[in-house]
Protein backbone atom coordinates (compact mmCIF):
# COMPACT_ATOMS: atom_id res chain seq x y z
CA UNK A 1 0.00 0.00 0.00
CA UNK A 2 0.98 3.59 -0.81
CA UNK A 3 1.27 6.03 1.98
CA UNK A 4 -2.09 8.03 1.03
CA UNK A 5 -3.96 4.87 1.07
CA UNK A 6 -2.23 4.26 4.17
CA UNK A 7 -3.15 7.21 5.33
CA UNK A 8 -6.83 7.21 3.64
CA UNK A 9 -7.26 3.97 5.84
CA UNK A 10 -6.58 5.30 9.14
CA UNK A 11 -8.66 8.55 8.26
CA UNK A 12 -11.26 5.76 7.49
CA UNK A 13 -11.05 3.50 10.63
CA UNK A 14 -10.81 6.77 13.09
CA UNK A 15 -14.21 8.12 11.23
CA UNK A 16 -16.18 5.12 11.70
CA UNK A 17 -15.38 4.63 14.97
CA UNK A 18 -16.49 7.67 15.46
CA UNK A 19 -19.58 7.10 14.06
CA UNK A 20 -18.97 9.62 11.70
CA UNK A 21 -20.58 9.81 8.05
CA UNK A 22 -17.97 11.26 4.85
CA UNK A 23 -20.56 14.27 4.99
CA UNK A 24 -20.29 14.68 8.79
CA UNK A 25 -16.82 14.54 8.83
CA UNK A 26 -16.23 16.88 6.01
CA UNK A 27 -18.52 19.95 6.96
CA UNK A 28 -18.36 22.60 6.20
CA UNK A 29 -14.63 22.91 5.37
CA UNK A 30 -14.54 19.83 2.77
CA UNK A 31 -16.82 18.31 0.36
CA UNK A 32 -17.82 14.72 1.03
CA UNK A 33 -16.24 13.78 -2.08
CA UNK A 34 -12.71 14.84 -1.53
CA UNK A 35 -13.20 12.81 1.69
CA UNK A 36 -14.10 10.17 0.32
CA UNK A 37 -11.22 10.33 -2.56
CA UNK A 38 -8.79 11.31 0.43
CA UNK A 39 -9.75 7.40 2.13
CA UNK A 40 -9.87 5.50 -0.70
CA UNK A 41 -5.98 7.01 -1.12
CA UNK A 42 -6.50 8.45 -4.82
CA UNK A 43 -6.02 12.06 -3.29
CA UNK A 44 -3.09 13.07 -0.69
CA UNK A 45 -4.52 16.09 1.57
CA UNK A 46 -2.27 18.78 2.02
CA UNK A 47 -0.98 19.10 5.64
CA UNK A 48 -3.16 21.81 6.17
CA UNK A 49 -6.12 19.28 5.42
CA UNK A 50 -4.39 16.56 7.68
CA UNK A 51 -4.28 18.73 10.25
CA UNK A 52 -8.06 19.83 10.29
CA UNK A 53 -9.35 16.06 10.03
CA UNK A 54 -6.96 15.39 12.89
CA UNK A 55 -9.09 18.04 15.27
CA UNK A 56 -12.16 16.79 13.62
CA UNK A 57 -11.49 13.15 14.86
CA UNK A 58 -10.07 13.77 18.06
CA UNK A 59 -7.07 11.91 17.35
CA UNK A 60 -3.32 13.07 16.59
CA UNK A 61 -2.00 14.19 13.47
CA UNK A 62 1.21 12.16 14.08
CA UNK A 63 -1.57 9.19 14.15
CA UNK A 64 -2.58 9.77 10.47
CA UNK A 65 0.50 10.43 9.28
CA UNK A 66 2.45 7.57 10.30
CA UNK A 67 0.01 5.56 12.31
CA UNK A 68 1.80 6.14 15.69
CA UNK A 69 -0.74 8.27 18.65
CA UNK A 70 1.44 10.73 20.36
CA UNK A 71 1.47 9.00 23.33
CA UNK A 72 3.38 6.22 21.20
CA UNK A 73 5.78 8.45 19.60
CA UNK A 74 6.30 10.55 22.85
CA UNK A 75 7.38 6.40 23.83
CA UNK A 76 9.66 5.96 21.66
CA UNK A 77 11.23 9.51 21.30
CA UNK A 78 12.03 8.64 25.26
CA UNK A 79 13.84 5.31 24.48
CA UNK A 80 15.91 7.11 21.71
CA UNK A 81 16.79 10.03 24.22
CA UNK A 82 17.07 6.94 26.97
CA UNK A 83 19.39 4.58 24.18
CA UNK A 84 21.99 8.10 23.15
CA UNK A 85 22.42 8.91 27.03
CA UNK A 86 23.33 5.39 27.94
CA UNK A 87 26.19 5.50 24.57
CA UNK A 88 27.06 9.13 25.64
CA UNK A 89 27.68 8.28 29.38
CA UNK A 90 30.02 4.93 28.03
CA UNK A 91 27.34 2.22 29.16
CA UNK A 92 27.71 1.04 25.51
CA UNK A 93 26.45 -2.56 25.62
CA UNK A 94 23.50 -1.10 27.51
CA UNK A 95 22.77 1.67 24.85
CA UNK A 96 23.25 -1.14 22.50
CA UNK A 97 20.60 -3.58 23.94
CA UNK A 98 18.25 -0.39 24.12
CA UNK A 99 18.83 0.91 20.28
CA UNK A 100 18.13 -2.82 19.37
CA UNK A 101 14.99 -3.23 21.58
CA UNK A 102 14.03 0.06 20.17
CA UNK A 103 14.18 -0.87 16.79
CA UNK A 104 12.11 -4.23 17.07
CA UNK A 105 9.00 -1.95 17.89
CA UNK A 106 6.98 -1.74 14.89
CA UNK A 107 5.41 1.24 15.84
CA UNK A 108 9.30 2.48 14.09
CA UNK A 109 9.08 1.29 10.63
CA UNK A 110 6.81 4.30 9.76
CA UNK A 111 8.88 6.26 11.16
CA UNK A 112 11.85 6.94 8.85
CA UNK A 113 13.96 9.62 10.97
CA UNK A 114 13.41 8.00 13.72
CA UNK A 115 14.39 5.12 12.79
CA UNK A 116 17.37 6.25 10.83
CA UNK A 117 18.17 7.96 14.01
CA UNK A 118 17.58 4.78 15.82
CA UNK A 119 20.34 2.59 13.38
CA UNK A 120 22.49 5.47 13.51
CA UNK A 121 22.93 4.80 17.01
CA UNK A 122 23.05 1.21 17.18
CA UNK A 123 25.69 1.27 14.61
CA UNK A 124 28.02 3.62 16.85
CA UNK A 125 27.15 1.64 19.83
CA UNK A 126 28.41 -1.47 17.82
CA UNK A 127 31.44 0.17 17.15
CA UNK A 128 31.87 1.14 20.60
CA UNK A 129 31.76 -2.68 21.61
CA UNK A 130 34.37 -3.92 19.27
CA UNK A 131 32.16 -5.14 16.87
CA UNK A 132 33.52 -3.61 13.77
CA UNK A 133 31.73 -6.06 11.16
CA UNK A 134 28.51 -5.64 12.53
CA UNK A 135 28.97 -2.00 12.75
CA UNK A 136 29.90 -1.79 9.59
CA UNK A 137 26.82 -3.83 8.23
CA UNK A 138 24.40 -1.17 9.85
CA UNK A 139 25.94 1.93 7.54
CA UNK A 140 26.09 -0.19 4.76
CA UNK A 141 22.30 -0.63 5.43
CA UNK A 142 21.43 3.20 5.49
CA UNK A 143 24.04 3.88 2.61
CA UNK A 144 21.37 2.56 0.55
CA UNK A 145 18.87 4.05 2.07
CA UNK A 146 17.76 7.96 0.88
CA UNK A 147 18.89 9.89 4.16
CA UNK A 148 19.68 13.89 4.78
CA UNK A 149 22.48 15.49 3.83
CA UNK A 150 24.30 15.93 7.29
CA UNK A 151 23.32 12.17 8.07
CA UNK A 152 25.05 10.79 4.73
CA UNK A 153 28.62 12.64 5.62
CA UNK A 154 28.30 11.11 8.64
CA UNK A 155 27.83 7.70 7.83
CA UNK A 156 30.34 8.04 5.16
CA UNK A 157 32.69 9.13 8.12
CA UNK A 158 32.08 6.28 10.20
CA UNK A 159 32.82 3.81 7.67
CA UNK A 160 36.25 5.33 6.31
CA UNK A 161 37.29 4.89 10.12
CA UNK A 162 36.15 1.64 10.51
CA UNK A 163 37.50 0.46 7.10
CA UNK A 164 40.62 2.23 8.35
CA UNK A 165 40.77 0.34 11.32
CA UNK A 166 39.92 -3.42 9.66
CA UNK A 167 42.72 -2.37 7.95
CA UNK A 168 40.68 -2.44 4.53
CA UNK A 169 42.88 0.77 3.49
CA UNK A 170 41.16 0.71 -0.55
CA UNK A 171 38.08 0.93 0.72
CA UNK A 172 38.23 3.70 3.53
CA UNK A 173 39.35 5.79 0.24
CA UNK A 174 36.57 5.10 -1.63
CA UNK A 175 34.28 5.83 0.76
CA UNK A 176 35.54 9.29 1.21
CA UNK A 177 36.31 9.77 -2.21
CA UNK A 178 32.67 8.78 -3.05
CA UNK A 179 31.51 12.62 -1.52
CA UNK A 180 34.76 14.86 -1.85
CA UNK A 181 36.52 13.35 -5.14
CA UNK A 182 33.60 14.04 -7.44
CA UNK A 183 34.35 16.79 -9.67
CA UNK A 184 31.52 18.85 -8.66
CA UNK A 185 32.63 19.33 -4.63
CA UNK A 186 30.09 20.52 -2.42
CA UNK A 187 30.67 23.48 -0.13
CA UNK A 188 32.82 22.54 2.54
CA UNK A 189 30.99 22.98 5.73
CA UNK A 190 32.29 21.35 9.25
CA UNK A 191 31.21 17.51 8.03
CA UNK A 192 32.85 17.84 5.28
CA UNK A 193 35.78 18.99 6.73
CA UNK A 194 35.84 16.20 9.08
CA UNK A 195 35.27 13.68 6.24
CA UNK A 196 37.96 15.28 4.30
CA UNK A 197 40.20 14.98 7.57
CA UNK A 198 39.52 10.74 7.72
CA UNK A 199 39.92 10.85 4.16
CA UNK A 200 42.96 12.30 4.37
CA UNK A 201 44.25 9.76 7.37
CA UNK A 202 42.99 7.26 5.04
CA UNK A 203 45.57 8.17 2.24
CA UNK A 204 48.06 8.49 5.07
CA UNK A 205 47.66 4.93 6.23
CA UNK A 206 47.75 3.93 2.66
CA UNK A 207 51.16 5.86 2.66
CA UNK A 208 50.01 8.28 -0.56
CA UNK A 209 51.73 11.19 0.83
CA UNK A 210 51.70 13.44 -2.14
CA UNK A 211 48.32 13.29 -2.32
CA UNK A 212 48.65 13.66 1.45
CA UNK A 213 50.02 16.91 1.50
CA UNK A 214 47.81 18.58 -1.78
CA UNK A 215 44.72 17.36 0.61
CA UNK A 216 45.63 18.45 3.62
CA UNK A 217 46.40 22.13 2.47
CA UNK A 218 42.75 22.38 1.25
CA UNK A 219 41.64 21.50 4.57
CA UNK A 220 43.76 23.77 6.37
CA UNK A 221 42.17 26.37 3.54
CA UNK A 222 38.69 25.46 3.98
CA UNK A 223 38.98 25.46 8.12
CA UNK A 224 40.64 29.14 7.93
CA UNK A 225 37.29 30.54 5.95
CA UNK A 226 35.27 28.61 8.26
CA UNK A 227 36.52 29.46 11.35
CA UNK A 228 34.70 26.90 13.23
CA UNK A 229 36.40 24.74 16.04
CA UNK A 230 35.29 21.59 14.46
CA UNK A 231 37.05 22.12 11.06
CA UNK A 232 39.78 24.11 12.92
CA UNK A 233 40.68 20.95 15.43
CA UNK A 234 40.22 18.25 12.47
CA UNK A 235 42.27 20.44 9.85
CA UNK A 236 45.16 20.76 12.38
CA UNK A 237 45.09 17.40 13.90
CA UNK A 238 46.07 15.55 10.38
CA UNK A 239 48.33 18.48 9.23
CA UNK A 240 49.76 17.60 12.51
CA UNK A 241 50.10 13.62 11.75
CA UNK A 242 51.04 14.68 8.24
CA UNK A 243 54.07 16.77 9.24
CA UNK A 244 55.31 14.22 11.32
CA UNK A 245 55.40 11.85 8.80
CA UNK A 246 57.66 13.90 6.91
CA UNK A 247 60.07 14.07 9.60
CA UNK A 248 58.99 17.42 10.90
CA UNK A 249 58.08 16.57 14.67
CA UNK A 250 58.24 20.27 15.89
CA UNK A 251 56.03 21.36 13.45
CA UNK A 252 53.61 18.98 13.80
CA UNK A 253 53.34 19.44 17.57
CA UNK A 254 52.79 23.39 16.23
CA UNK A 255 49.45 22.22 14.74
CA UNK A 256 48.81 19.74 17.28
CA UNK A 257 48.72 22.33 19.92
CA UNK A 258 46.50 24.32 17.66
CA UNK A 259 43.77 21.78 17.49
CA UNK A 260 44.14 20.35 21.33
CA UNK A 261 43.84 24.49 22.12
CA UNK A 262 40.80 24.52 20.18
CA UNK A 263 39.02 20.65 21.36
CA UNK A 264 39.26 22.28 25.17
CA UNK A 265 37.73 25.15 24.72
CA UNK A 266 34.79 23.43 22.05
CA UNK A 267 34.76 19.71 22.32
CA UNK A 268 32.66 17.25 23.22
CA UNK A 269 34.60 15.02 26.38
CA UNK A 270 34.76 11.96 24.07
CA UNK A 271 36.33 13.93 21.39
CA UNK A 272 38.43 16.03 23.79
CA UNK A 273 40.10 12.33 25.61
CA UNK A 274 40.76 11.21 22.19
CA UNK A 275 42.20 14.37 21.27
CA UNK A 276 44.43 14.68 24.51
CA UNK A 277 45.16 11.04 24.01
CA UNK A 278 46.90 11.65 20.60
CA UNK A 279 48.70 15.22 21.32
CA UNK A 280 50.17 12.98 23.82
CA UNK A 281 50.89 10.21 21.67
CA UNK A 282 53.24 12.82 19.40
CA UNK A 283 54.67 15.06 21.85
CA UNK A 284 56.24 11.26 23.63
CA UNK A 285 57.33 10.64 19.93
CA UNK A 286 58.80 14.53 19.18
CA UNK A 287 60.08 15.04 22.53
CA UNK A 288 61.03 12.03 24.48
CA UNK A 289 62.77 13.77 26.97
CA UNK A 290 58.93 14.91 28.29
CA UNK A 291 57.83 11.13 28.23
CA UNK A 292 56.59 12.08 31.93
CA UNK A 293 54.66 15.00 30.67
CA UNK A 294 53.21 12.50 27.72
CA UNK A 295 52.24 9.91 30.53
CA UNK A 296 50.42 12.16 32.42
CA UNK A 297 48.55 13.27 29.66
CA UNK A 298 47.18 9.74 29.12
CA UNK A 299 46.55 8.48 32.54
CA UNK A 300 44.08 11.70 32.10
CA UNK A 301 42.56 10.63 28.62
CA UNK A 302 42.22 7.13 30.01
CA UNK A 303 40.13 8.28 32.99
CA UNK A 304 38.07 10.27 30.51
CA UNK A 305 37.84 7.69 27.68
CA UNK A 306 36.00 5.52 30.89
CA UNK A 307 33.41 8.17 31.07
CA UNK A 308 32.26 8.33 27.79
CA UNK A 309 30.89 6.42 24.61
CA UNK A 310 34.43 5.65 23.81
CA UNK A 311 34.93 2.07 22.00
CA UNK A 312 36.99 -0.71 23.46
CA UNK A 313 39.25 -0.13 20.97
CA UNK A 314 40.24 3.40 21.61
CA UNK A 315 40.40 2.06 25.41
CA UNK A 316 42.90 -0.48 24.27
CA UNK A 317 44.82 2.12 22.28
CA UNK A 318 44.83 4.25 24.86
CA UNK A 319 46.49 1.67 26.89
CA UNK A 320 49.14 0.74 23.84
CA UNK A 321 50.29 4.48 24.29
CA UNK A 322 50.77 4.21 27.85
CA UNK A 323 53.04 1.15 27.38
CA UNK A 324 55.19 2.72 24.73
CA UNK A 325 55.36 5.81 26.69
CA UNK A 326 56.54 3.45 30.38
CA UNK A 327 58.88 1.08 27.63
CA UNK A 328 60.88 5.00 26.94
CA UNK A 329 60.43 5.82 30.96
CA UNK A 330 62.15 2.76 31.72
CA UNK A 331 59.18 0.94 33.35
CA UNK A 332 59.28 -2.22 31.90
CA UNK A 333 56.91 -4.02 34.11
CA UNK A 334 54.29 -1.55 34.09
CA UNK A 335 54.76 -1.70 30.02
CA UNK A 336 53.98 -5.62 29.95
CA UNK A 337 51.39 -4.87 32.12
CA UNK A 338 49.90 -2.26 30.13
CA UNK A 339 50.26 -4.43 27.00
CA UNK A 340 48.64 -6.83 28.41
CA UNK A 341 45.63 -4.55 29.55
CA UNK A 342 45.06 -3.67 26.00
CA UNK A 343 45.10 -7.08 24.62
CA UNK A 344 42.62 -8.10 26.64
CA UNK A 345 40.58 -5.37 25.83
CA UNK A 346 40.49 -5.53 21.87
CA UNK A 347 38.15 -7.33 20.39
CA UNK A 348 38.61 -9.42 16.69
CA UNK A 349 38.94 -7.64 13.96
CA UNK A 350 41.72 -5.25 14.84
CA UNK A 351 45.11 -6.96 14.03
CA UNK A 352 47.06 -3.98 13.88
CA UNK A 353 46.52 -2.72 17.24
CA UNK A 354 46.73 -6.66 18.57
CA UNK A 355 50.36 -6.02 16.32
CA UNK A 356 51.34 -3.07 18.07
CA UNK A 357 50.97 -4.68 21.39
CA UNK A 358 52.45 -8.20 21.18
CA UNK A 359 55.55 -5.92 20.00
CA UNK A 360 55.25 -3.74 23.15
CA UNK A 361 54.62 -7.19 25.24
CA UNK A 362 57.88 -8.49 23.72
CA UNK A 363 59.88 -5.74 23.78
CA UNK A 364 59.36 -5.38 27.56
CA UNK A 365 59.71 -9.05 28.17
CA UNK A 366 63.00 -8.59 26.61
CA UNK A 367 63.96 -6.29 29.12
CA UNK A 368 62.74 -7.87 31.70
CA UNK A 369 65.09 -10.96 30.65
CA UNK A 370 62.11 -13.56 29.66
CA UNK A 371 63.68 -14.07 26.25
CA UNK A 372 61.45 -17.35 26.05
CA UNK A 373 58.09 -14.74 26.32
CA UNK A 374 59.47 -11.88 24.32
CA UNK A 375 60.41 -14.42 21.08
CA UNK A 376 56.47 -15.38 21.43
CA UNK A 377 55.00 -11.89 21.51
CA UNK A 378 57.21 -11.20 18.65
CA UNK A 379 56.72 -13.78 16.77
CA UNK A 380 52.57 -12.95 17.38
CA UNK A 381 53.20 -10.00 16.15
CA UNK A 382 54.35 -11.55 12.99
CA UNK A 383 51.29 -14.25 12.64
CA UNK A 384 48.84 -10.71 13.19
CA UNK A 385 50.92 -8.74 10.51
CA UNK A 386 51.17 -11.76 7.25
CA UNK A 387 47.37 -11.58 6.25
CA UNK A 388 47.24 -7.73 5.97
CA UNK A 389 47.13 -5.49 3.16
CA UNK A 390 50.20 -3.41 2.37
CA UNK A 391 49.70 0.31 3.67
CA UNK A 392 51.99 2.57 5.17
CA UNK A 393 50.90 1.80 8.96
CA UNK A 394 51.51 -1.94 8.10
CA UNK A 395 55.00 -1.14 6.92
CA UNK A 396 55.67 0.99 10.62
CA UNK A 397 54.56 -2.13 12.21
CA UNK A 398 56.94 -4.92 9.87
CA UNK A 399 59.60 -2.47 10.56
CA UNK A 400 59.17 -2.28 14.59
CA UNK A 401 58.59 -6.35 14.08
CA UNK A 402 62.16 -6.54 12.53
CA UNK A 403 63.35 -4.39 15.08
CA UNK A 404 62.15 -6.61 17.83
CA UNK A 405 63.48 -10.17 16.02
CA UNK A 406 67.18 -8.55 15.44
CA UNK A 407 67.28 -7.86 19.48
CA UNK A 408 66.41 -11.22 20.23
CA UNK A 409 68.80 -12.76 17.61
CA UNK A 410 66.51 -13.83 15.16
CA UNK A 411 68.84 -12.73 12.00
CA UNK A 412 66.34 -14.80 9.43
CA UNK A 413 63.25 -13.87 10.73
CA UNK A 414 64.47 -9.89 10.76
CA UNK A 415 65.55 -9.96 7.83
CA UNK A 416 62.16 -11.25 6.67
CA UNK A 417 60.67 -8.83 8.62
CA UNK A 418 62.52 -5.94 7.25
CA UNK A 419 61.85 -7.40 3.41
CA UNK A 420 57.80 -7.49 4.41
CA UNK A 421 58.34 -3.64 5.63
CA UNK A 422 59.92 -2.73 2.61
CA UNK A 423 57.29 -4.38 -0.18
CA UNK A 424 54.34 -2.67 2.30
CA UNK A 425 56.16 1.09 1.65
CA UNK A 426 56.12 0.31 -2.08
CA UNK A 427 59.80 -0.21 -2.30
């Protein structure tokens, strides 16, 4: 059935139980006949006419519409509101459950919004659980479905990071590319801005640095005539990443401080611990001499991370950074520990990060003079690394994995190691 004979149909039901005639209902405003073409759905009434056989029934005009009384819909606009607190205060399994309850009420389905709304938020609390396939799955889902402007950049953003993060490098371009690499651009505007910024970490981690650097000028363009703190911070973050790529650590701790400046003062506390989590991250890597400073810094994201929507894996990475940064302080048990911390927090489908912390694991066993453990973690690291795609992050990690086999005097497998490090940097 169509929507006006959907609607028609309710118009219908409400009148006769009622016990209203098509004449009764339609004086004086309406002729009996446009009633009657109105219910038998070969006429759609304006809103204006919607709204006046609304007050003539006694019933709601959300009701006609979409079949739903208010009291319904004021129902299930308090689940939503009930589903985004839960993900916003970190109960994510919880806001999870409630988005998926939520969306098994078929009062929903003629609801489209709402319901976008509704799968919106289930998909981010699926990310926020670990579950990157399934998450991914849910914005496939509304890709395909018609859905707002703002709502479609957004989705599109989501998916570049979790392709990004599955290590599926190809396609977190194309996603991006799918909105910004069309000839005909749109306006930037801050969503596009921030989907240019994961676009642009997407070409990073698929080491295509001169089309790095031509990108991330034109977001550092477009952020300046914007002027807004959400372009500003995710302009300056990857110009920040960018520069240190190239070797320039001061001056990407320049734009770093820019954006972190900017997150404080603007951004929401998810955004902010992720934020302060990653200026850390650089300034340990720039400046090693202020690993102390760097440490602090992340103890603080990590307590903030635990108070928000933030997904087990940015927990975990969090907790990857704080190992690194007690491996340079010279706390090698508090570094296996921390390893170990974040491998029991990632879920499947993130073998880089499980990578990067077998290689922290055996790096600190190593120190710790358990050359039995360390040749294991290594080795893990290895076994994590062999089924991925080549991509510039993937050739960071073979190279730290070579690193870690030539300390432990595995000449063969470091020199295999190195080889894989090389062919993933296109060399």
């Amino acid at each position: 059935m169509t929507t006006s004979d959907l609607v028609g149909l309710r118009i219908k039901t409400v009148r006769r139980q009622r016990g209203l005639s098509q004449a009764q209902l339609a004086h004086p405003e309406l002729s009996d006949s446009y009633v009657s073409l109105i219910e038998s759905g070969k006429r759609t009434p304006t809103p204006a006419v919607l709204e006046l056989l609304a007050q003539k029934l006694d019933c709601s005009l959300s009701y006609l519409v979409n079949g739903v009384t208010a009291e319904q819909m004021e129902d299930i606009e308090l689940a939503l509101g009930y589903a985004r607190l839960a993900l916003e205060n970190g109960e994510v399994a919880e806001a999870r459950t409630r988005f998926s309850e939520l969306l098994a009420d078929n009062n929903l389905t003629g609801l489209t919004q709402l319901r976008q709304d509704t799968e919106y938020g289930l998909a981010l609390a699926t990310e926020a659980c670990g579950d990157l396939d399934a998450a991914i799955a849910i914005h496939l889902r509304l890709c395909d479905e018609e859905l707002p402007t703002e709502r479609q950049i957004e989705v599109a953003i989501a998916l570049s990071r979790l392709y990004r993060e599955c290590e599926r490098p190809t396609e977190a371009v194309e996603i991006g590319e799918r909105y910004l690499g069309a000839a005909a651009r749109p306006a930037w505007t801050d969503v596009h801005v921030e989907l240019g910024a994961t676009l642009l970490n997407a070409y990073l981690n698929r080491g295509d640095m001169l089309r790095s650097r031509q990108f991330a000028a034109e977001l550092l363009n477009a952020a300046d005539l914007l002027g807004t703190p959400r372009a500003t911070v995710a302009a300056n973050w990857n110009a920040a990443l960018l520069s240190e790529m190239g070797g320039h650590g001061e001056e990407s701790l320049t734009f770093a401080t820019r954006a972190l400046a900017v997150q404080l003062e603007n951004g929401q506390p998810r955004s902010l611990a992720r934020m302060r989590l990653a200026y850390a991250s650089l300034l340990v890597r720039a400046r090693p001499h202020e690993v102390e400073e760097a440490r602090k810094l992340m103890l603080q994201a990590e307590d903030e991370l635990a108070q928000t929507s933030a997904s087990t894996l940015d927990r975990a990475r969090c907790r990857i950074e704080i190992a690194r940064a007690e491996i340079i302080a010279g706390e090698t048990a508090a570094a296996a520990a921390s390893a170990q911390a974040a491998l029991d927090l990632l879920p499947e489908g993130a073998p880089a990060l499980e990578a990067e912390a077998h290689f922290i694991l055996g790096r600190a066993y190593a120190y710790l003079g358990h050359p039995k453990a360390a040749k294991q973690s290594v080795q893990a690291v290895r076994s994590w690394l062999t089924p991925l795609p080549d991509s510039g992050r993937i050739a960071g990690a073979w190279y730290a994995a070579a690193e870690g086999f030539e300390q432990l005097g595995e000449t063969e497998e470091a020199v295999g190691a190195y080889q894989r490090a090389l062919a993933s940097a296109g060399l």
